[in-house]
N, C-alpha and C. Protein backbone atom coordinates (compact mmCIF):
# COMPACT_ATOMS: atom_id res chain seq x y z
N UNK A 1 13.74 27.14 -53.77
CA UNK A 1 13.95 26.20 -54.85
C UNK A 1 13.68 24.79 -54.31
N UNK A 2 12.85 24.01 -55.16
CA UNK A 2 12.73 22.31 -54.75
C UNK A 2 13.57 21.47 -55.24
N UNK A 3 14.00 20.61 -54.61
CA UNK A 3 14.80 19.90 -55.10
C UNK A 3 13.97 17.94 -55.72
N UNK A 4 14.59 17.32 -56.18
CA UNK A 4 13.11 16.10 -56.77
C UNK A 4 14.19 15.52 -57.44
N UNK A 5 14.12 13.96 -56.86
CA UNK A 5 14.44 12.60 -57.39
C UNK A 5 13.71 12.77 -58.37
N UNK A 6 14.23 12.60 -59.81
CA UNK A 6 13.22 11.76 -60.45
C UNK A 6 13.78 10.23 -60.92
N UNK A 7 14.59 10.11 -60.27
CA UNK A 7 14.73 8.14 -61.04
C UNK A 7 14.25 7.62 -59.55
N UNK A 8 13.72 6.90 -59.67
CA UNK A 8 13.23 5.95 -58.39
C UNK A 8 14.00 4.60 -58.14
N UNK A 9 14.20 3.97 -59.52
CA UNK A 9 15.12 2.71 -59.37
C UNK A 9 16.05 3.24 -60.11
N UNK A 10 16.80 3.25 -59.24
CA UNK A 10 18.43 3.08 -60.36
C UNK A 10 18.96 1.85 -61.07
N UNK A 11 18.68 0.94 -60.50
CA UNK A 11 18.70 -0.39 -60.53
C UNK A 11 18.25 -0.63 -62.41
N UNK A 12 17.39 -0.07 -62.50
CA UNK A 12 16.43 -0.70 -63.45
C UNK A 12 16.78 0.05 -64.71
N UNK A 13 16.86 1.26 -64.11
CA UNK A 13 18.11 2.51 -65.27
C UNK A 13 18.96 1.89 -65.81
N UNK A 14 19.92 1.10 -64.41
CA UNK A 14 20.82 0.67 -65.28
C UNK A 14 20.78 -0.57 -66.05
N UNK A 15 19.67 -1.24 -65.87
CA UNK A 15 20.02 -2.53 -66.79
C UNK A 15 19.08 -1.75 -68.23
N UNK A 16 18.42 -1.13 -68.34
CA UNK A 16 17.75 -0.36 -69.29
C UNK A 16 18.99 -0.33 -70.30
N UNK A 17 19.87 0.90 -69.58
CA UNK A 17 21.36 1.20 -69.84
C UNK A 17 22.08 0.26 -71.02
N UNK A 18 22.41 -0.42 -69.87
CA UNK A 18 23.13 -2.20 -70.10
C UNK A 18 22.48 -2.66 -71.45
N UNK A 19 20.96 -2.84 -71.54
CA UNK A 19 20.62 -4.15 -72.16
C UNK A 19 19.90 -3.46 -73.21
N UNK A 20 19.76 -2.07 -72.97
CA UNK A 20 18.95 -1.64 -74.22
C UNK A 20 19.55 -0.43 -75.73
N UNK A 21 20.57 0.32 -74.97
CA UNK A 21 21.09 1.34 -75.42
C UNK A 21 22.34 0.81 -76.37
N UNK A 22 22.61 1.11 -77.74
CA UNK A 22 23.97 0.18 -77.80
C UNK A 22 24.99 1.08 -77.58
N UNK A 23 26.29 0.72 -77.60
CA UNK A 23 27.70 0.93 -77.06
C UNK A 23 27.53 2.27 -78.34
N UNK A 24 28.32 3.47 -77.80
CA UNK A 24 28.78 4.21 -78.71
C UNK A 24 30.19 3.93 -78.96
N UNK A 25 30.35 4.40 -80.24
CA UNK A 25 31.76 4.63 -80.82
C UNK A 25 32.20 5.75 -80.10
N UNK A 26 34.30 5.89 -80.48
CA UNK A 26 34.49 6.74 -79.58
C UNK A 26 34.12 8.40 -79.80
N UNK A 27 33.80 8.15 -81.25
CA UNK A 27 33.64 10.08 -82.02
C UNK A 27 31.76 9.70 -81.81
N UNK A 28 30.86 8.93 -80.69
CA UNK A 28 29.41 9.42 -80.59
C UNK A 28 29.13 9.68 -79.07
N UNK A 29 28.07 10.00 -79.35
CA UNK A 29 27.48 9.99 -77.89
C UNK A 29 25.99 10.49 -77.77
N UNK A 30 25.36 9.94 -76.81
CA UNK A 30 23.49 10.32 -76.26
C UNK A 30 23.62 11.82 -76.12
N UNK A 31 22.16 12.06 -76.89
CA UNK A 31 22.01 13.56 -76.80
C UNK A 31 20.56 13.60 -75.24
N UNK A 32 20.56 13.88 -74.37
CA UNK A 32 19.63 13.27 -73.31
C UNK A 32 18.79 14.72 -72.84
N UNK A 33 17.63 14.82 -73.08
CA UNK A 33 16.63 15.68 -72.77
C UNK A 33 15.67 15.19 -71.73
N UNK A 34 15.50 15.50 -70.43
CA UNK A 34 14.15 15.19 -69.09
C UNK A 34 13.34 16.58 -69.36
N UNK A 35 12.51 15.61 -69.02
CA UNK A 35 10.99 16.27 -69.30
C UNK A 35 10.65 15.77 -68.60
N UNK A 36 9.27 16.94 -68.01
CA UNK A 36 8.49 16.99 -66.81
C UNK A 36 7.09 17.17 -67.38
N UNK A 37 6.18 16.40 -67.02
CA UNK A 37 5.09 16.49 -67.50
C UNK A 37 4.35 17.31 -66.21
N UNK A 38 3.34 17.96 -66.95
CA UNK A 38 2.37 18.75 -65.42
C UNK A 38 1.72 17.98 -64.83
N UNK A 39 1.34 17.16 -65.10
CA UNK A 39 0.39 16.36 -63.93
C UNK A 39 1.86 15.54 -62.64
N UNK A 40 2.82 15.81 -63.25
CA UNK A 40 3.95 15.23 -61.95
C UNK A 40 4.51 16.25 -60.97
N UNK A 41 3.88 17.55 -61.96
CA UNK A 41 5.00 18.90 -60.77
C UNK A 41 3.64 19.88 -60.61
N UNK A 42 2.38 19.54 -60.94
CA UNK A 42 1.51 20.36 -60.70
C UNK A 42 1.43 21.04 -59.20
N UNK A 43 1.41 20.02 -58.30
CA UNK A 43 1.62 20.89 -56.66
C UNK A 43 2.86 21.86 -56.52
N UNK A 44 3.99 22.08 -57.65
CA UNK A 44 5.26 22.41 -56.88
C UNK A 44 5.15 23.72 -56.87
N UNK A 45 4.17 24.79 -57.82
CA UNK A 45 3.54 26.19 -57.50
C UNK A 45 4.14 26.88 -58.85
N UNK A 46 5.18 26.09 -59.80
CA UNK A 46 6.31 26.33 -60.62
C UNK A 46 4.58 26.63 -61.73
N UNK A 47 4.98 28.01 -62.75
CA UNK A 47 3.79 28.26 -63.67
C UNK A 47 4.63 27.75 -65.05
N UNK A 48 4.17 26.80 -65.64
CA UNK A 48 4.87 25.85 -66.95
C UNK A 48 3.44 25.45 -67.37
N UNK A 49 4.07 25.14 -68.95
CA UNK A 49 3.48 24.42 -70.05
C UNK A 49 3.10 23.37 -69.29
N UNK A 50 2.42 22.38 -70.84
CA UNK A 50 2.16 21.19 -70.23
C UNK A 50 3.21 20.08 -69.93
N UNK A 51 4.70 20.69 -70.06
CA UNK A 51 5.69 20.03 -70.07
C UNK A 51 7.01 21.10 -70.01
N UNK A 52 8.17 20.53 -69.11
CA UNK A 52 8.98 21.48 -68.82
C UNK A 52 9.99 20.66 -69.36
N UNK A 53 11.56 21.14 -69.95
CA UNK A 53 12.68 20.32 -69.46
C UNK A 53 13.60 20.81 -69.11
N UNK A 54 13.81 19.65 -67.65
CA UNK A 54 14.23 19.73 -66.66
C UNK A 54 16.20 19.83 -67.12
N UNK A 55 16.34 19.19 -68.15
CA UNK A 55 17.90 18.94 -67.89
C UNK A 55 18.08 18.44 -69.45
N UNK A 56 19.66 18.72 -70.21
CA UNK A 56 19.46 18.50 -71.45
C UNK A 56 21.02 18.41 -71.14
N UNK A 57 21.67 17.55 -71.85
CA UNK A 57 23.05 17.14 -72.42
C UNK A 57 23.72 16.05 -72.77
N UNK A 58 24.98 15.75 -73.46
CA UNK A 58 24.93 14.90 -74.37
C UNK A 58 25.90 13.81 -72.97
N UNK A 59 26.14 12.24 -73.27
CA UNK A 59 26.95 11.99 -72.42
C UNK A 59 27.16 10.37 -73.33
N UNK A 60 28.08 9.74 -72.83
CA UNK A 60 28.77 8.46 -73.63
C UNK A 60 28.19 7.55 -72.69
N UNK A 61 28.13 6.18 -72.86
CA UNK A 61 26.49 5.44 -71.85
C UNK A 61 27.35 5.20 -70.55
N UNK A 62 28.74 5.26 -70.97
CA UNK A 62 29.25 4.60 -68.99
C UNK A 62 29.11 6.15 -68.60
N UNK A 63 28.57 6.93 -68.62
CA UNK A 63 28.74 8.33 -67.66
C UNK A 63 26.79 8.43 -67.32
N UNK A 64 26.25 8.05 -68.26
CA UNK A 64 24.81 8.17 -68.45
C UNK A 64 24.00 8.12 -66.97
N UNK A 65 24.47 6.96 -66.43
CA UNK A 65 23.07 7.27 -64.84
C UNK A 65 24.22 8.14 -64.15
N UNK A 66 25.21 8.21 -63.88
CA UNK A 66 26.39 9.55 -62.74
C UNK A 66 25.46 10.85 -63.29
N UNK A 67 25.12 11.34 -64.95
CA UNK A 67 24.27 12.29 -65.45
C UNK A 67 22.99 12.74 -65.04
N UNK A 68 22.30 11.20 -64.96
CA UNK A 68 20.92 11.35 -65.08
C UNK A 68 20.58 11.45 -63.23
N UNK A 69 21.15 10.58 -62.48
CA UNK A 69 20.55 10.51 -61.38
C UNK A 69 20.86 12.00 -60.21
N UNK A 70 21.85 12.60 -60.44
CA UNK A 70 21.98 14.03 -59.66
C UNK A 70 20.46 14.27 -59.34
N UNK A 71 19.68 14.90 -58.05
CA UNK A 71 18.31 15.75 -58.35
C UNK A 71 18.12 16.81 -58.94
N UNK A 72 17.36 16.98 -59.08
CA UNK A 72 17.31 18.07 -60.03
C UNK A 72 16.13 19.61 -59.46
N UNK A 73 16.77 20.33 -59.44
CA UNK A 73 16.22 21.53 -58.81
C UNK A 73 15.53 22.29 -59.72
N UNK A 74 14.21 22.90 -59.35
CA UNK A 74 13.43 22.98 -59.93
C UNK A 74 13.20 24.79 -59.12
N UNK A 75 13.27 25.67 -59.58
CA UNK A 75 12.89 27.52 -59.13
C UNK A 75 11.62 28.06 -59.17
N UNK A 76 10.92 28.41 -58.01
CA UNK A 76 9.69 28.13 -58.13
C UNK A 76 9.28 29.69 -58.31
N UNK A 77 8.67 30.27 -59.52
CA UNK A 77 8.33 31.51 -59.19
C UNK A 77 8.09 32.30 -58.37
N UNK A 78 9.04 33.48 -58.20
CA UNK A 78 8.37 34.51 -56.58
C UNK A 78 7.30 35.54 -57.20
């Protein structure tokens, strides 16, 4: 299994975060789907569409990069 950063700046996540997303109420929250396009995981040997996703769940924005930044492991067909 591979394992793969995909945020590079966290930094930039979070002012994204911060300055772009608005505040949820306490009954909402982000529904958050990653996607992998093939031209980014084409070497990893993994046989996918032209797009995979990688990770899907909902989260309230102060939990959002603790969510997003974990790596994310990827099972490469035997």
């Amino acid at each position: 299994m591979n394992t793969y950063q995909i945020i590079k700046n966290e930094s930039l996540l979070r002012e994204f975060i911060d300055r772009i997303l608005p505040d949820t109420e306490p009954d909402e929250c982000f529904y958050i789907g990653l996607l992998a396009r093939d031209k980014w995981i084409r070497g990893s040997g993994a046989k996918i569409s032209s797009q995979i996703q990688l990770k899907r769940f909902t989260s309230t924005k102060d939990r959002l990069v603790e969510k997003i930044t974990p790596r994310i492991s990827i099972k490469n067909p035997g």
